[in-house]
N, C-alpha and C. Protein backbone atom coordinates (compact mmCIF):
# COMPACT_ATOMS: atom_id res chain seq x y z
N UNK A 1 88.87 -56.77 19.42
CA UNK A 1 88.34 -55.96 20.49
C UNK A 1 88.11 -56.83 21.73
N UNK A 2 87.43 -58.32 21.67
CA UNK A 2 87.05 -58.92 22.90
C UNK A 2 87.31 -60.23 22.26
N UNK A 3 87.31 -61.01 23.04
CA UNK A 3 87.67 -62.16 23.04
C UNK A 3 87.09 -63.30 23.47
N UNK A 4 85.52 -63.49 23.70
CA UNK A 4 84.48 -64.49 24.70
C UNK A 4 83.64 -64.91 23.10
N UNK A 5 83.30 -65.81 23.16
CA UNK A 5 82.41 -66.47 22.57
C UNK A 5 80.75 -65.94 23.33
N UNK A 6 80.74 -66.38 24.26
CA UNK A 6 79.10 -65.72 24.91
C UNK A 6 79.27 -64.68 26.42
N UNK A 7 78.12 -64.14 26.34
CA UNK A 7 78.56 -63.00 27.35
C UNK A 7 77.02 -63.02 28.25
N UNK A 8 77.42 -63.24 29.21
CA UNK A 8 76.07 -63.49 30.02
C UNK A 8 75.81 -62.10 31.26
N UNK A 9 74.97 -61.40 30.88
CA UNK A 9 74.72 -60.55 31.82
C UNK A 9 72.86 -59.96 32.55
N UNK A 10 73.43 -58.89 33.10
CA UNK A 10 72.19 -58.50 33.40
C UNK A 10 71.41 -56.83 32.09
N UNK A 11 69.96 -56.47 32.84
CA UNK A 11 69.31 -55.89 31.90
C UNK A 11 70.41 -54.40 32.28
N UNK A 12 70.52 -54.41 33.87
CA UNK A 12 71.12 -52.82 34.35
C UNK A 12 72.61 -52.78 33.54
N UNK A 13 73.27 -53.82 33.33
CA UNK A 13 74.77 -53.84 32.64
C UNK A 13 74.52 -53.69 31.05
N UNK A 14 73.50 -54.31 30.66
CA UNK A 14 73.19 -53.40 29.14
C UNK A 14 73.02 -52.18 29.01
N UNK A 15 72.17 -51.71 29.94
CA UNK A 15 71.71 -49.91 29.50
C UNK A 15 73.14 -49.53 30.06
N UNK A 16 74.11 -49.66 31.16
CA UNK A 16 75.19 -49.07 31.88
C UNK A 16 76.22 -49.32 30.60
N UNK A 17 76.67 -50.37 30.01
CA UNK A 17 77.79 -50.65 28.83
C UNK A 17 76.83 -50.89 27.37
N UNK A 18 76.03 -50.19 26.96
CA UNK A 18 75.33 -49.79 25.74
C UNK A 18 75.99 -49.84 25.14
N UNK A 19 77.08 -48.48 25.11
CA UNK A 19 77.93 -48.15 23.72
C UNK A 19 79.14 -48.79 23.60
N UNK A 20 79.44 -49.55 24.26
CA UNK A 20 80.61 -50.77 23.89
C UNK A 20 80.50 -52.45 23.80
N UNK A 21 78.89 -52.13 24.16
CA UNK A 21 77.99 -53.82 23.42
C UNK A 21 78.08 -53.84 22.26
N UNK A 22 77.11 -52.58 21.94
CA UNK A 22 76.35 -53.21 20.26
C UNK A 22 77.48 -52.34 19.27
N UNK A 23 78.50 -52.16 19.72
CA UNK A 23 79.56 -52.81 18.70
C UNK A 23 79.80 -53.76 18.04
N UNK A 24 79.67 -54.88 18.71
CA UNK A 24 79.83 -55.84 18.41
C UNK A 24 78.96 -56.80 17.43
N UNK A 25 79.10 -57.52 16.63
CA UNK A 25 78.19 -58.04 15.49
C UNK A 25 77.99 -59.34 16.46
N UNK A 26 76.68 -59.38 16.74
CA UNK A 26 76.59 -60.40 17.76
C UNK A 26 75.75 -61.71 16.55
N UNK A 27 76.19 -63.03 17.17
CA UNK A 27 75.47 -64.02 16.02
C UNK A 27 74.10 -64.16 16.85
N UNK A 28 73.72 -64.36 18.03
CA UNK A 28 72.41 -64.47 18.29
C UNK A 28 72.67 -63.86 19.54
N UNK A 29 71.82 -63.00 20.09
CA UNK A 29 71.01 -62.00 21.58
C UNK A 29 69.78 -62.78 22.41
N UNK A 30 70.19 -63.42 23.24
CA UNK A 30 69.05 -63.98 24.15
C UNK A 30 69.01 -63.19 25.27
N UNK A 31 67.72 -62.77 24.94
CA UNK A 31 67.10 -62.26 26.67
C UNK A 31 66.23 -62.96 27.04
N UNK A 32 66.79 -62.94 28.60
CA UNK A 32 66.28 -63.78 29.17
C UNK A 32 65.07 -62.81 30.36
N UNK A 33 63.76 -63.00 31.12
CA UNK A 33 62.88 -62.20 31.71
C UNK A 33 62.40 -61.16 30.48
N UNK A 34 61.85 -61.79 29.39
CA UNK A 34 61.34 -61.00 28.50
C UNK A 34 60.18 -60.18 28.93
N UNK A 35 59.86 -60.85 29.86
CA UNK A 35 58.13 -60.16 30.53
C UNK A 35 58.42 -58.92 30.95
N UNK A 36 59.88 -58.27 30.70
CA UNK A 36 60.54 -57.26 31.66
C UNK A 36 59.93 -56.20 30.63
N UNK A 37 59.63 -56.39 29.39
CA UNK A 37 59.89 -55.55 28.24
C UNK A 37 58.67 -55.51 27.97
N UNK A 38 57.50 -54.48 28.59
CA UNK A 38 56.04 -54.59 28.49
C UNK A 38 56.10 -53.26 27.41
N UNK A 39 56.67 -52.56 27.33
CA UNK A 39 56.93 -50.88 26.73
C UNK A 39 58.01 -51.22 25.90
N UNK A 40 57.30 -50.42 24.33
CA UNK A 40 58.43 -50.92 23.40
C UNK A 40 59.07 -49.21 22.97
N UNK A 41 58.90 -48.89 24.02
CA UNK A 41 59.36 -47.23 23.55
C UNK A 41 60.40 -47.16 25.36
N UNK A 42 60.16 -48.13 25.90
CA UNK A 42 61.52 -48.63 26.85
C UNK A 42 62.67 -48.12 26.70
N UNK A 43 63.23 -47.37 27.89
CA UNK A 43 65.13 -47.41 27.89
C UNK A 43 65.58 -48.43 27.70
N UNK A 44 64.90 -49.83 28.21
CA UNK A 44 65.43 -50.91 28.16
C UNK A 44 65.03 -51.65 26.63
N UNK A 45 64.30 -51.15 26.16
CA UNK A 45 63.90 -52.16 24.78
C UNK A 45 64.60 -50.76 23.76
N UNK A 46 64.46 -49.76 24.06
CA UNK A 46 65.09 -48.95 22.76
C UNK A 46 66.95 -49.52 22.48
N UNK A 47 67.15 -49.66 24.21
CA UNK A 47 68.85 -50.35 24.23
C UNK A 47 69.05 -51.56 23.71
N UNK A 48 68.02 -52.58 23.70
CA UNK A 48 67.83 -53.34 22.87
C UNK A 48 67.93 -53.83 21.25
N UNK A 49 67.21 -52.59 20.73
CA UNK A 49 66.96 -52.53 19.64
C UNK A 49 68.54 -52.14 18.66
N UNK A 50 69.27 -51.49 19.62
CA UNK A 50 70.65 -51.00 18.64
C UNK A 50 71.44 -52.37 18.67
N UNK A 51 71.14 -53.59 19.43
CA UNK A 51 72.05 -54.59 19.06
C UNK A 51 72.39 -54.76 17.83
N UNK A 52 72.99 -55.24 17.21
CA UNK A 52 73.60 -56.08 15.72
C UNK A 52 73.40 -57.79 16.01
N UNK A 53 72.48 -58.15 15.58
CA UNK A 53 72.39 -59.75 15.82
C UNK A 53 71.73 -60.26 15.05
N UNK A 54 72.32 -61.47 14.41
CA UNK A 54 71.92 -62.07 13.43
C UNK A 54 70.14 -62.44 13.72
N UNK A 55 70.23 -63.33 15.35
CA UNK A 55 69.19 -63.88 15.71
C UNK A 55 69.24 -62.98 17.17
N UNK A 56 67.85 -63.14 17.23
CA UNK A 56 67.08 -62.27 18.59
C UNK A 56 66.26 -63.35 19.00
N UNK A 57 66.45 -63.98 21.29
CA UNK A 57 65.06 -64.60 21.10
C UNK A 57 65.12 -64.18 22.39
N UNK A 58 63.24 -64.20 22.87
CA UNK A 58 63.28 -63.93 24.25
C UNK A 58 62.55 -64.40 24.65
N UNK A 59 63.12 -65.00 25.70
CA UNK A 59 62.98 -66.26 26.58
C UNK A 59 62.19 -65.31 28.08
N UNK A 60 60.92 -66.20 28.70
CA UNK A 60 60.17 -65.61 29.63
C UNK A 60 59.80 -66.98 30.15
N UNK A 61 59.72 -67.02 31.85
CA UNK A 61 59.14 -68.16 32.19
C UNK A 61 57.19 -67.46 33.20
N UNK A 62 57.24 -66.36 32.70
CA UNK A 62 56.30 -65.97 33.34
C UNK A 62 54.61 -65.68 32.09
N UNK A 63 53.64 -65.92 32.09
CA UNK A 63 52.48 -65.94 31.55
C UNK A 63 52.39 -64.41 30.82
N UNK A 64 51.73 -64.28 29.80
CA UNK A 64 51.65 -63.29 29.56
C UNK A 64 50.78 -62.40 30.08
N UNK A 65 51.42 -61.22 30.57
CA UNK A 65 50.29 -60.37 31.69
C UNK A 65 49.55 -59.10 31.26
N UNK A 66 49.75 -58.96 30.22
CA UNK A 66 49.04 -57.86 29.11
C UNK A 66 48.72 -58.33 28.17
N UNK A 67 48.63 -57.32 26.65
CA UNK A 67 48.44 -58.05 25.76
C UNK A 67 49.90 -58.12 24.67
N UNK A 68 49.75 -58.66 23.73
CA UNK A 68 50.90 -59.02 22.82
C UNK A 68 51.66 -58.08 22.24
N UNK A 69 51.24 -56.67 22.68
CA UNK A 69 51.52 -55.63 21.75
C UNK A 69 52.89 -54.90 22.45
């Protein structure tokens, strides 16, 4: 189907190409601006959640501004 080893994008190009991402059996999913994902009932974290990935990590350079939940 594709042919890249890693695929570097943005959060708007995930929700826009959803259903021809998480096709793919991904070995690890890094997001990066995790602080983006305060709502876990999110367009952006539910699009999330259909990945296939071995490993999930998310990377934030900003403090945590709520709580952990």
């Amino acid at each position: 189907m594709f042919k890249f080893n890693v695929l570097i994008t943005t959060y708007e190009t995930i929700l826009a190409e959803q259903s021809s991402l998480n096709k793919i059996q991904w070995q690890m999913l890094v997001v990066d601006e995790a602080h983006r994902l305060k709502n876990k009932n999110s367009k952006l974290m539910e699009s999330l959640k259909c990945f296939h990935a071995k490993h999930k990590l998310l990377l934030t350079g900003t403090p945590i501004q709520n709580d952990m939940e």
